[in-house]
N, C-alpha and C. Protein backbone atom coordinates (compact mmCIF):
# COMPACT_ATOMS: atom_id res chain seq x y z
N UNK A 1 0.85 -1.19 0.00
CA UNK A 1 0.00 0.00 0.00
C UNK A 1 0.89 1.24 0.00
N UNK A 2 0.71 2.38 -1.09
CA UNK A 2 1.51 3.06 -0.77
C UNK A 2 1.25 4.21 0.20
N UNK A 3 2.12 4.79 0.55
CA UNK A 3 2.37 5.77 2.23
C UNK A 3 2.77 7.12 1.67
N UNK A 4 2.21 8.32 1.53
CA UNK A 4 2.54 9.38 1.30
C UNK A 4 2.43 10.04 2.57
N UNK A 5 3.34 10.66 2.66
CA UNK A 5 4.40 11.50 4.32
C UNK A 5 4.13 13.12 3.81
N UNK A 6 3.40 13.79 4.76
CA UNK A 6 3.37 15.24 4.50
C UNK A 6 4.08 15.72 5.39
N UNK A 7 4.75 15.59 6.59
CA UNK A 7 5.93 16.29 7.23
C UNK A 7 6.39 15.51 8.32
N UNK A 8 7.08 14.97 7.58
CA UNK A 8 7.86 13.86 8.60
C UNK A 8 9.25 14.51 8.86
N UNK A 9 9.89 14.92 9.52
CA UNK A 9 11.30 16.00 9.97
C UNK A 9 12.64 14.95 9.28
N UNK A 10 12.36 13.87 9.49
CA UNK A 10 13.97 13.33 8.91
C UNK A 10 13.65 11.61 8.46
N UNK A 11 12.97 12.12 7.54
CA UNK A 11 12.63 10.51 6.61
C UNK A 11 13.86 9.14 6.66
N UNK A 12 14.78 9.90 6.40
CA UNK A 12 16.17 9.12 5.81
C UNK A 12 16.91 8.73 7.51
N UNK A 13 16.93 9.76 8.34
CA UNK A 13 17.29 9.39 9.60
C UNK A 13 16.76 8.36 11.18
N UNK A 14 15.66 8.62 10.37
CA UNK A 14 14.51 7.93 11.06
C UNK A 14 14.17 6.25 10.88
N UNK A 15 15.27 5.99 9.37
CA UNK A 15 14.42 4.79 8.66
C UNK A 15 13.16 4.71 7.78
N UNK A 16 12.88 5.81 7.96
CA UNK A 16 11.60 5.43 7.20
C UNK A 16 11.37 5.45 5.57
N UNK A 17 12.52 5.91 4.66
CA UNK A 17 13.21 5.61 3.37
C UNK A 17 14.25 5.54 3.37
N UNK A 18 14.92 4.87 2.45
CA UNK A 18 16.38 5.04 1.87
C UNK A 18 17.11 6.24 1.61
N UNK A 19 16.50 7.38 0.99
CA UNK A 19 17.46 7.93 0.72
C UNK A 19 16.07 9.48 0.17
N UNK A 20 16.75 10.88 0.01
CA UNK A 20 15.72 11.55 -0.52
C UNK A 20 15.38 11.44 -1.82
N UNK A 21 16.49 11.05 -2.30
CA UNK A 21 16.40 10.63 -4.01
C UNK A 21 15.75 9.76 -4.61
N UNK A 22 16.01 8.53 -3.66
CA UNK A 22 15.42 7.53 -4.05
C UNK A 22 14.74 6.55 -2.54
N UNK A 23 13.67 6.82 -2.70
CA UNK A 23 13.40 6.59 -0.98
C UNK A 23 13.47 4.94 -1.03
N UNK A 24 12.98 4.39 -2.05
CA UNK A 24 12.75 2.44 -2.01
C UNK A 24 11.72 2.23 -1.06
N UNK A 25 10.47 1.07 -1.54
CA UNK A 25 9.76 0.80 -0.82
C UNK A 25 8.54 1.12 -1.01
N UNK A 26 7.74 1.40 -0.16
CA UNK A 26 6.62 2.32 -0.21
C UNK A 26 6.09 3.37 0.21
N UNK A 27 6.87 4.13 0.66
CA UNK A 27 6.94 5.36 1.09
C UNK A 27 7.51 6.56 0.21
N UNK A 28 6.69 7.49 0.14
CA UNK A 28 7.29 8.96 -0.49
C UNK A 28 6.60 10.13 0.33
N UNK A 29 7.16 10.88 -0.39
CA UNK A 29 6.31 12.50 -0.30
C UNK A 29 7.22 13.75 0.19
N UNK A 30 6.46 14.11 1.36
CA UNK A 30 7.30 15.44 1.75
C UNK A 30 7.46 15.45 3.26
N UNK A 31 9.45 15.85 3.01
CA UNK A 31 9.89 16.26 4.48
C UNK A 31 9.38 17.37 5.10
N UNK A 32 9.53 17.82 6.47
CA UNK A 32 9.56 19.23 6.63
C UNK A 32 10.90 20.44 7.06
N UNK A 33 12.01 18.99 6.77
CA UNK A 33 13.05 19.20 6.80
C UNK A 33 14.06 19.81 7.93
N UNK A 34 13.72 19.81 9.54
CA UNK A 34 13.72 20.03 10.50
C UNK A 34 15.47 20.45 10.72
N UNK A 35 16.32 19.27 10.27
CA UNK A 35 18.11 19.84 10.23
C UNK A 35 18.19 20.90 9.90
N UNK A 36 17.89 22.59 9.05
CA UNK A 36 18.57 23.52 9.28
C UNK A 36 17.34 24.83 9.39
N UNK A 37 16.05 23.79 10.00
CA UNK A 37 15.45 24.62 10.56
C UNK A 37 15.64 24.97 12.24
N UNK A 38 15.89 23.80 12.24
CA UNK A 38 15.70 24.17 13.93
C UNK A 38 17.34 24.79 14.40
N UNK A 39 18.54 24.86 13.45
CA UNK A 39 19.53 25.98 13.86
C UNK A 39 19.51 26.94 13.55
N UNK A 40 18.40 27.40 12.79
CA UNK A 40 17.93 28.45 12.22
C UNK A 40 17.30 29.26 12.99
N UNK A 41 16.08 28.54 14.06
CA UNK A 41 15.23 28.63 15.28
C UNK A 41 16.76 29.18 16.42
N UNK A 42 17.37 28.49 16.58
CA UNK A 42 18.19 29.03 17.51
C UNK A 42 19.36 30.11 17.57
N UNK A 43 19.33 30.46 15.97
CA UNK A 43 19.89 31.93 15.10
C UNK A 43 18.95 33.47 16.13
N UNK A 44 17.76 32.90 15.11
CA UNK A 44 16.40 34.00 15.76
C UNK A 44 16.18 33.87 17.07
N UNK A 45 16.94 33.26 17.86
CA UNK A 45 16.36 33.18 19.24
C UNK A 45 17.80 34.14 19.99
N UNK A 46 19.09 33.67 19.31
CA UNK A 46 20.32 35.14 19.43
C UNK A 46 20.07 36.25 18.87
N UNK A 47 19.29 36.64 18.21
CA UNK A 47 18.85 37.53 18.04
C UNK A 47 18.02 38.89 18.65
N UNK A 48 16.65 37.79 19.31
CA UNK A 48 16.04 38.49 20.13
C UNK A 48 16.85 38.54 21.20
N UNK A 49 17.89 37.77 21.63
CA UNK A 49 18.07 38.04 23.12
C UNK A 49 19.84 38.07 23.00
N UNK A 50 20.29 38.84 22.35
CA UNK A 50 22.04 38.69 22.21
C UNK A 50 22.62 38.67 23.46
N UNK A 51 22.33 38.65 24.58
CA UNK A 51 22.84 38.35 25.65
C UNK A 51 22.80 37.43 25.85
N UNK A 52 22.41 36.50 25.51
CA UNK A 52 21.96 35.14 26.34
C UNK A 52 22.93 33.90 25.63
N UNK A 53 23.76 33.33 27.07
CA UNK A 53 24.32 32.34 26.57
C UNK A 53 24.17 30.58 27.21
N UNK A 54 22.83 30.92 27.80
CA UNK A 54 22.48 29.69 28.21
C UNK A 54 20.63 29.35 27.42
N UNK A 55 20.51 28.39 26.67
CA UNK A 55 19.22 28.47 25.80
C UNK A 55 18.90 26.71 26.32
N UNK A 56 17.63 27.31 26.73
CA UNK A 56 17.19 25.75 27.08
C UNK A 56 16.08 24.97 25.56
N UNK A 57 16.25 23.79 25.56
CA UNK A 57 15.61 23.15 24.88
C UNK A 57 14.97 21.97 25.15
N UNK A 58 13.34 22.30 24.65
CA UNK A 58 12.43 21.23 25.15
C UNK A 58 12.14 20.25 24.28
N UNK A 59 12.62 18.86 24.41
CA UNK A 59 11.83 17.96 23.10
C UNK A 59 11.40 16.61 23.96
N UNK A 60 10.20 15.46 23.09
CA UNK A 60 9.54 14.79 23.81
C UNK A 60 10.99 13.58 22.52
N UNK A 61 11.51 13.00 23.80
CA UNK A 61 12.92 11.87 23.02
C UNK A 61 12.04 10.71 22.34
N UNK A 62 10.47 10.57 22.79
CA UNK A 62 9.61 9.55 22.50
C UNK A 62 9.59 9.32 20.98
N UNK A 63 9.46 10.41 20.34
CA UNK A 63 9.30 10.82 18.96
C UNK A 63 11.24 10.51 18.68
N UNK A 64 11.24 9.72 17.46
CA UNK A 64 12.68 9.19 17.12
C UNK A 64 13.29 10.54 16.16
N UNK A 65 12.70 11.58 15.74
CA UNK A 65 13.25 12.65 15.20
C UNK A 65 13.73 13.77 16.13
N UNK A 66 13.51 13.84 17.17
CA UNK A 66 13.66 14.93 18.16
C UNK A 66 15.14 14.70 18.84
N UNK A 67 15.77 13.72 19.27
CA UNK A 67 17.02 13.53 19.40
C UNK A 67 18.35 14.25 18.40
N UNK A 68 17.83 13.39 17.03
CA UNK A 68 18.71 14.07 16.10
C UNK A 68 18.19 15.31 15.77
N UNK A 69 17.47 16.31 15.91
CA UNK A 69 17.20 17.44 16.23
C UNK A 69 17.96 18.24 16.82
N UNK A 70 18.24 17.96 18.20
CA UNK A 70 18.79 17.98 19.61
C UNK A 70 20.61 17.82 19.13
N UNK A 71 21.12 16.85 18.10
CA UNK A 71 22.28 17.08 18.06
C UNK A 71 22.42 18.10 16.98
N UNK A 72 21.82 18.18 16.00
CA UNK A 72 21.96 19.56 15.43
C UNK A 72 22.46 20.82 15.78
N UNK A 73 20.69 21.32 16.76
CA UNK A 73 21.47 22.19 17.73
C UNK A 73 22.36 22.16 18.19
N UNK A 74 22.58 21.47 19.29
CA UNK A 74 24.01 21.32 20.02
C UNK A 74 25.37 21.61 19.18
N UNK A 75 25.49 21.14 18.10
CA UNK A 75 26.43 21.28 16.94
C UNK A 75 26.65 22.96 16.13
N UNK A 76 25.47 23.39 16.21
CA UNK A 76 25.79 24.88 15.59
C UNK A 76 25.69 25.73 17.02
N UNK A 77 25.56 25.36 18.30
CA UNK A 77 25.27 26.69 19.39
C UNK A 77 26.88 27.04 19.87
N UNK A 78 27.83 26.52 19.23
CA UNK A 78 28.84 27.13 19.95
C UNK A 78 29.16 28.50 18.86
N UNK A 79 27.93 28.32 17.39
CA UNK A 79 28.86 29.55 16.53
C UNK A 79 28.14 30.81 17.14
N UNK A 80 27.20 30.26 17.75
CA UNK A 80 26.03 31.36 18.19
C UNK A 80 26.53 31.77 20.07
N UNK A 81 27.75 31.07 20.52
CA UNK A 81 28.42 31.24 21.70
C UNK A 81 27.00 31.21 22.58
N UNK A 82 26.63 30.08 22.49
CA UNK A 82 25.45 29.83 23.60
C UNK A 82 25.69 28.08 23.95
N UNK A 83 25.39 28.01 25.07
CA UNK A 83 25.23 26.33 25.73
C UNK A 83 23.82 25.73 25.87
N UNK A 84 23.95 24.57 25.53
CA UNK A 84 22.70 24.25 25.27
C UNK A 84 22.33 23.41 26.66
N UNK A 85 20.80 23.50 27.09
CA UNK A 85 20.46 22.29 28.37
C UNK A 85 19.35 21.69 27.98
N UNK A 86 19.31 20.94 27.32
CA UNK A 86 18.15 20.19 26.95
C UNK A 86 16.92 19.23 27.93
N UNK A 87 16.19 19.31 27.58
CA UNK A 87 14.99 18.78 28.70
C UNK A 87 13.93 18.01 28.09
N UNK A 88 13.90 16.57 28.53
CA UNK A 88 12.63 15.84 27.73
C UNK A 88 11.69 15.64 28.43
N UNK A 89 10.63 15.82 27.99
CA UNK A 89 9.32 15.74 28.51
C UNK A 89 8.84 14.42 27.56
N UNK A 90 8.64 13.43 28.05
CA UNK A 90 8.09 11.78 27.42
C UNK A 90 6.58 11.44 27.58
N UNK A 91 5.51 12.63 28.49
CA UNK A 91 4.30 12.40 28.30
C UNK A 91 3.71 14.18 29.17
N UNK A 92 2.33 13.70 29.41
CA UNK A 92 2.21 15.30 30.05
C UNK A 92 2.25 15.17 31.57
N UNK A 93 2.41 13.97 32.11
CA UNK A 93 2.98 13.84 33.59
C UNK A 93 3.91 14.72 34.25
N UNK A 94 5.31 14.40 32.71
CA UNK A 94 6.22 15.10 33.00
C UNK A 94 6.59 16.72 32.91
N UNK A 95 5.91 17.57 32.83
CA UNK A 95 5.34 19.13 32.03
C UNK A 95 6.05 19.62 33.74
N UNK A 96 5.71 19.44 34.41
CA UNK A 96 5.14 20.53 35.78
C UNK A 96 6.78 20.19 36.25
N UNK A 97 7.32 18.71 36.71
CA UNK A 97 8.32 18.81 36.64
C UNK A 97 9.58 18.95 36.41
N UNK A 98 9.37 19.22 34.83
CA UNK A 98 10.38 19.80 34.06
C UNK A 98 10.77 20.96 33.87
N UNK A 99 9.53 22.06 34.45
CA UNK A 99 9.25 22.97 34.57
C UNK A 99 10.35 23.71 35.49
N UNK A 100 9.82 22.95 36.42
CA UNK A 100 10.75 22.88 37.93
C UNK A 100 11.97 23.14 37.64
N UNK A 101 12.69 21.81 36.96
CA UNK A 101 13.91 21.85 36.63
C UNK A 101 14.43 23.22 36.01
N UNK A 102 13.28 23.37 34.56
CA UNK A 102 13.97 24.18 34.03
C UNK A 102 14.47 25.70 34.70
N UNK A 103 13.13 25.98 35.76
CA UNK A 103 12.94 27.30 35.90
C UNK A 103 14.31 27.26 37.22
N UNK A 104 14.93 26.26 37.93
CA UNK A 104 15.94 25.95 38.96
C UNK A 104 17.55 26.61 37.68
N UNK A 105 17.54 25.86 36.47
CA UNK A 105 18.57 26.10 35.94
C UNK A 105 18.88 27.52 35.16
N UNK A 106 17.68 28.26 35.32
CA UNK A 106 17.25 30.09 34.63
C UNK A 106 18.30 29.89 33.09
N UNK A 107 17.65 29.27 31.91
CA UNK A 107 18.05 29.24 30.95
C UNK A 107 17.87 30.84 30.69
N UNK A 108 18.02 31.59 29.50
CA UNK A 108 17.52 32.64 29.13
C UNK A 108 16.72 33.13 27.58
N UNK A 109 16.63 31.66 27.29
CA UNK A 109 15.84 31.64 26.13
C UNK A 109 15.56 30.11 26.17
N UNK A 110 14.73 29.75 25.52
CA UNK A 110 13.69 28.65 25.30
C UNK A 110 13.41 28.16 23.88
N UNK A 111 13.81 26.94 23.16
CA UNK A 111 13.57 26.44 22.25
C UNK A 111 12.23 25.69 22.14
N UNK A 112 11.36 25.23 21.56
CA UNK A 112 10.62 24.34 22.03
C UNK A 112 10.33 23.82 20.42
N UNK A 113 11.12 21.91 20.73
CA UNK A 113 10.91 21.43 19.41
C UNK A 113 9.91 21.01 19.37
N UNK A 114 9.28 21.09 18.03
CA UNK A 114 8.21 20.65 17.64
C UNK A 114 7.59 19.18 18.05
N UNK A 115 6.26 19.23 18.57
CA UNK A 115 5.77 17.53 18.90
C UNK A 115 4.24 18.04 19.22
N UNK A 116 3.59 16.97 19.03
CA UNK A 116 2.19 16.92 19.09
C UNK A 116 1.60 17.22 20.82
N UNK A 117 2.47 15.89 21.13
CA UNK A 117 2.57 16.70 22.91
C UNK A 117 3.01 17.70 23.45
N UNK A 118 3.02 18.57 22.89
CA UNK A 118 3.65 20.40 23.35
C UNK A 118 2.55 21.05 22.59
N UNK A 119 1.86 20.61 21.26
CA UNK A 119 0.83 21.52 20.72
C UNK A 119 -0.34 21.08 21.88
N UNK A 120 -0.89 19.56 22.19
CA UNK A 120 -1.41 19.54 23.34
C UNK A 120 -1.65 20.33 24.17
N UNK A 121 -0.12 20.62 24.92
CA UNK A 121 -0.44 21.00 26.23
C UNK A 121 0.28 22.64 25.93
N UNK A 122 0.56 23.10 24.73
CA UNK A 122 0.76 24.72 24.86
C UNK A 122 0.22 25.66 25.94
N UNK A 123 -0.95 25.59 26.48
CA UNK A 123 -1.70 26.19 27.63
C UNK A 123 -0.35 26.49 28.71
N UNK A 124 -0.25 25.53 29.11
CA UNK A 124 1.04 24.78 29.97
C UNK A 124 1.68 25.84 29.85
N UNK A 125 2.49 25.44 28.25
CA UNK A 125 3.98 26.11 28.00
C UNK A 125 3.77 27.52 28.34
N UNK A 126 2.66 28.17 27.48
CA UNK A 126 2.95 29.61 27.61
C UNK A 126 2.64 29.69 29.16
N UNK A 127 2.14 29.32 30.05
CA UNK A 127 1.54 29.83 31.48
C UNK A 127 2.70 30.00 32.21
N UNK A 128 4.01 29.12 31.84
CA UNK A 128 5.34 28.78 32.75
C UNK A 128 5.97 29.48 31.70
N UNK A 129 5.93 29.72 30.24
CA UNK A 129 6.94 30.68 29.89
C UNK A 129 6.60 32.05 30.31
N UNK A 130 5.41 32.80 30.33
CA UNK A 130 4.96 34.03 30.72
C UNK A 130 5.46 34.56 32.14
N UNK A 131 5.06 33.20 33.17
CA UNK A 131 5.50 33.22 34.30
C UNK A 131 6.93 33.94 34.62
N UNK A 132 7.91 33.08 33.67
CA UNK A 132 9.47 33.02 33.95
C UNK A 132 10.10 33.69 33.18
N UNK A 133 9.04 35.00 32.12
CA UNK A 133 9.70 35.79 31.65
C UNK A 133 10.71 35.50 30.87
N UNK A 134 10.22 33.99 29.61
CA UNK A 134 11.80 32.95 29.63
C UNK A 134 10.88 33.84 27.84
N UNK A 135 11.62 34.32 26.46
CA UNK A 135 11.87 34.73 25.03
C UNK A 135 11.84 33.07 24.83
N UNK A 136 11.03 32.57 24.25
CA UNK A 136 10.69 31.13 23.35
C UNK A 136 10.45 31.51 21.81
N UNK A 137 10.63 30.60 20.89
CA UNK A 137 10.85 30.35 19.32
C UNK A 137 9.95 29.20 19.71
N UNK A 138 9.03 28.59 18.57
CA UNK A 138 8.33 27.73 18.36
C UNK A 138 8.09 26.95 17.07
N UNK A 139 8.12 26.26 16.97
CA UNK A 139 8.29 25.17 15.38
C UNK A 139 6.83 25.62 14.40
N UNK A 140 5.73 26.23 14.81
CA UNK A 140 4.70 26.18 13.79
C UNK A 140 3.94 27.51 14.32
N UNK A 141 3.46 28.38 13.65
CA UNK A 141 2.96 29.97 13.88
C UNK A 141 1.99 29.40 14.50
N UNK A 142 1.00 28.13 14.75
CA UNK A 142 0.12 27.80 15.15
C UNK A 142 0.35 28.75 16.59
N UNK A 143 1.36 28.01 17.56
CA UNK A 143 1.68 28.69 18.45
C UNK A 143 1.77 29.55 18.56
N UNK A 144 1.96 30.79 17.89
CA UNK A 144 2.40 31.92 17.65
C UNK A 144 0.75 32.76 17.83
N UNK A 145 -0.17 31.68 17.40
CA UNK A 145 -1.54 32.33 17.19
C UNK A 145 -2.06 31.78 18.27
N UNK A 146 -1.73 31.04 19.11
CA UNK A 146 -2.45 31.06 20.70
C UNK A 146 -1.93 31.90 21.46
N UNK A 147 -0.81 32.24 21.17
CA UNK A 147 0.31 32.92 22.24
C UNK A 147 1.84 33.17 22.48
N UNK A 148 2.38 32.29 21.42
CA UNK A 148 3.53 32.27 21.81
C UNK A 148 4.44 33.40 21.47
N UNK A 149 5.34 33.94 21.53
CA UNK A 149 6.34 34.46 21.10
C UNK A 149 6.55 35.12 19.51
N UNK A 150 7.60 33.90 19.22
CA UNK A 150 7.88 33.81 17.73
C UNK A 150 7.84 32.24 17.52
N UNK A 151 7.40 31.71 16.14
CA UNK A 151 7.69 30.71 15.27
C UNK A 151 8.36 30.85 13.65
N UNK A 152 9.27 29.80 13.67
CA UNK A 152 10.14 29.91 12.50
C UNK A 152 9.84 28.43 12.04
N UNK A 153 9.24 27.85 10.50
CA UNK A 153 9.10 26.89 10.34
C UNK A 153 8.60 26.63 9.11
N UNK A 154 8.14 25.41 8.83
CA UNK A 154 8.12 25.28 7.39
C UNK A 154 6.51 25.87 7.30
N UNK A 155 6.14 26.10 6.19
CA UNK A 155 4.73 26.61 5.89
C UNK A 155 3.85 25.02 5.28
N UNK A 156 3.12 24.54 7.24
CA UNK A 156 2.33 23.27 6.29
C UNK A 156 1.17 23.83 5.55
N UNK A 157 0.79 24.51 5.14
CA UNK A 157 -0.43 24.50 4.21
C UNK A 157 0.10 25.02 2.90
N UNK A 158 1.10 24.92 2.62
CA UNK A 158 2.11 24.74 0.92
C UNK A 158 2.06 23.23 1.14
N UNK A 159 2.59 22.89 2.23
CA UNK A 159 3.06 21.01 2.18
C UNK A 159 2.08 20.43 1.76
N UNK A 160 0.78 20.93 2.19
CA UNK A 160 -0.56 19.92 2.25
C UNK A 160 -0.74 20.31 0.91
N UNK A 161 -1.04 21.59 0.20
CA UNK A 161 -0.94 21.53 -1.55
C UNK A 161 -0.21 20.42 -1.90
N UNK A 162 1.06 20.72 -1.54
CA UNK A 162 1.59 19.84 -2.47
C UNK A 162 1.82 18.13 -2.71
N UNK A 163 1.45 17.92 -1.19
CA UNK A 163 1.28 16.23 -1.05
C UNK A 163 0.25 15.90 -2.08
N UNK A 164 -1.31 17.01 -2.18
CA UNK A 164 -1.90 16.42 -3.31
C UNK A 164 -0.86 15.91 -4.86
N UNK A 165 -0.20 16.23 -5.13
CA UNK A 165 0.41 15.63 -6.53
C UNK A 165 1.29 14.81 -6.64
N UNK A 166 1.68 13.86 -5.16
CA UNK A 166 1.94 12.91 -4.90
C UNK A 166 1.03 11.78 -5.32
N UNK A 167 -0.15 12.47 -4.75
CA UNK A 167 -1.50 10.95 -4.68
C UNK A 167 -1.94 11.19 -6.02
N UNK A 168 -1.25 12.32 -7.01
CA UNK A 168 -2.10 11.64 -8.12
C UNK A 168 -1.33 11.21 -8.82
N UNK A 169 -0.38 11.19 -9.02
CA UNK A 169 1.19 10.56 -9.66
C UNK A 169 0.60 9.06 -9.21
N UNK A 170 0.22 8.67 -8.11
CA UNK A 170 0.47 7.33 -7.57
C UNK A 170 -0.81 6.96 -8.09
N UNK A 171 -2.23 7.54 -8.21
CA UNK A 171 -2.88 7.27 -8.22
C UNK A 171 -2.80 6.88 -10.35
N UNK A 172 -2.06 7.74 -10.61
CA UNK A 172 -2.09 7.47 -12.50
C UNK A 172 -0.99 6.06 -12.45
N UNK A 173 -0.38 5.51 -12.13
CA UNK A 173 0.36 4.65 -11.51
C UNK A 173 2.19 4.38 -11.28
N UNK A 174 2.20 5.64 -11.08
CA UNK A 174 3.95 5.91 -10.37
C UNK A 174 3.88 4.96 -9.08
N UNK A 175 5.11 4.66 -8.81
CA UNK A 175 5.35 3.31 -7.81
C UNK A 175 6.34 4.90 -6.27
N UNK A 176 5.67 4.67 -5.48
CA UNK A 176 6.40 5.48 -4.69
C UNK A 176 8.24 5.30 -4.32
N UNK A 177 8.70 4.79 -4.62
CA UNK A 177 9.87 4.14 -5.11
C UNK A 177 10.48 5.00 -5.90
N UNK A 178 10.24 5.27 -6.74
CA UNK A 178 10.55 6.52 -7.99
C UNK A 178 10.41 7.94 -7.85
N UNK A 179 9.81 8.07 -6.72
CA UNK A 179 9.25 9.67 -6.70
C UNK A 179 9.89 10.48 -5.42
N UNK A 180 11.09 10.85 -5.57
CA UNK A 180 12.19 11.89 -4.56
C UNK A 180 11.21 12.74 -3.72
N UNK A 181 11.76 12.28 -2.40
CA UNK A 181 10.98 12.65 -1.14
C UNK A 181 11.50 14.35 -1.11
N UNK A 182 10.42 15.22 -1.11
CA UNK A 182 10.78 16.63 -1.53
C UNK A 182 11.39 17.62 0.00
N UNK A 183 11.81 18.21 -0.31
CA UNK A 183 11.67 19.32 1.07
C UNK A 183 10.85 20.72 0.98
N UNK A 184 10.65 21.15 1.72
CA UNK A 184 10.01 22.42 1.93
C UNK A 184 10.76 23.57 0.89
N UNK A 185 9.73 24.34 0.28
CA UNK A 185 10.32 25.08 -0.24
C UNK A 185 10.02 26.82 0.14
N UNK A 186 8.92 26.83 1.37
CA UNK A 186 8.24 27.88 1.92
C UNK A 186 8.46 27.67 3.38
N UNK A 187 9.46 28.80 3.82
CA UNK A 187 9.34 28.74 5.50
C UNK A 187 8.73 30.04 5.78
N UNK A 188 8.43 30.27 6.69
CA UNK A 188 7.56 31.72 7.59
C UNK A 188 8.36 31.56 8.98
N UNK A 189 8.35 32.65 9.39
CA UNK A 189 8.30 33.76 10.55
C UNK A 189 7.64 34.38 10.81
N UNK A 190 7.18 33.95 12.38
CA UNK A 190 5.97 34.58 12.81
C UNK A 190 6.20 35.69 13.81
N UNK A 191 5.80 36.52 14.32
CA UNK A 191 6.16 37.29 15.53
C UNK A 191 5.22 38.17 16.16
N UNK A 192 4.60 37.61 17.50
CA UNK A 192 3.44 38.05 18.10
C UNK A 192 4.21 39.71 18.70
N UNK A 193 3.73 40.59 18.02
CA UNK A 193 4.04 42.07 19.13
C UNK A 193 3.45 42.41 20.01
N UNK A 194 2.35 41.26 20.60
CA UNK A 194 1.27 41.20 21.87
C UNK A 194 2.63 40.88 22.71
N UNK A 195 2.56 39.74 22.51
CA UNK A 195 3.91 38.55 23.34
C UNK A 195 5.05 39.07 23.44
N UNK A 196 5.67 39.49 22.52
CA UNK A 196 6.96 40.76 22.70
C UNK A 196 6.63 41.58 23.67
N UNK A 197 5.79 42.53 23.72
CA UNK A 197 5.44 43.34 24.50
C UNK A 197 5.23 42.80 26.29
N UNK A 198 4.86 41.98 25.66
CA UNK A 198 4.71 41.26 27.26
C UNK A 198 6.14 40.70 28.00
């Protein structure tokens, strides 16, 4: 059966194809290409806050893309002369006490990688980021439109266009095998001047 992927962060790293060129199997479609977004996220986050050389980062390790995420960052924050403290949250049990942690270690900026369990419980995030006065970046403007800060990320409603011409390639009868797993070609920046202000 074939499997068309509208934003899967690291297809090839993950296992879940061979290769972007040639994925093999039954799987295609579109990345959202997360490797030089999310050092990109932590560019704009020296930005807003050029002082800051301690940046905390939140990802759920449950999700097998969020790790290699996590070394990314880590890998470009010394050009940005910042240290990274990373923090996993593995369900919403763990939210309140990570919290704890984080707000004990006074990062001075806040990453927060993208996961379904953080769009969940956003309520959360912003209530303890507002609290702690902590400048956060966010993976999808979604956030950005409940409350957050800023988001830097790929634009899914280009992705979702374009996954349609996947399913009809497959559907006229292209073998997903043949059809190069694409990347994003539309990112956005979002920036609440409510949330700034605050």
């Amino acid at each position: 059966i074939p499997i068309v992927i509208v934003t899967s962060p690291d297809p090839v790293g993950t296992g879940l194809i061979a290769s972007l060129d040639h994925p093999g199997g039954n799987v295609t479609g579109l990345s959202d290409f997360h490797g030089g977004v999310v050092t990109k996220r932590l560019e704009l986050l020296k930005d807003v806050v050029p002082s800051a050389s301690r940046d905390a980062v939140l990802l759920n390790p449950a999700n097998r893309s969020k790790p290699l995420q996590l070394k990314d960052i880590q890998a470009a924050a010394p050009a940005f002369r910042v240290t990274i403290i990373s923090f996993e949250v593995k369900g919403p049990d763990d939210i309140n006490n990570t919290f704890t942690t984080i707000a004990k270690e006074r990062p001075e900026a806040l990453l927060v990688v993208g996961d379904r369990l953080f769009a969940t419980h956003q309520k959360r995030i912003f209530e303890f980021v507002n609290k702690s006065r902590l400048p956060a970046i966010y993976s999808q403007r979604g956030y950005v439109d409940a409350g957050g800060l800023m988001s830097y990320g790929t634009n899914f409603a280009d992705q979702y266009r374009r996954v349609a011409t996947y399913v009809d390639k497959i559907l006229k009868g292209a073998k997903p095998a043949d059809l190069p797993v694409e990347q994003p070609t539309k990112f956005e920046l979002v920036i609440s001047l409510k949330a700034a202000k605050q």
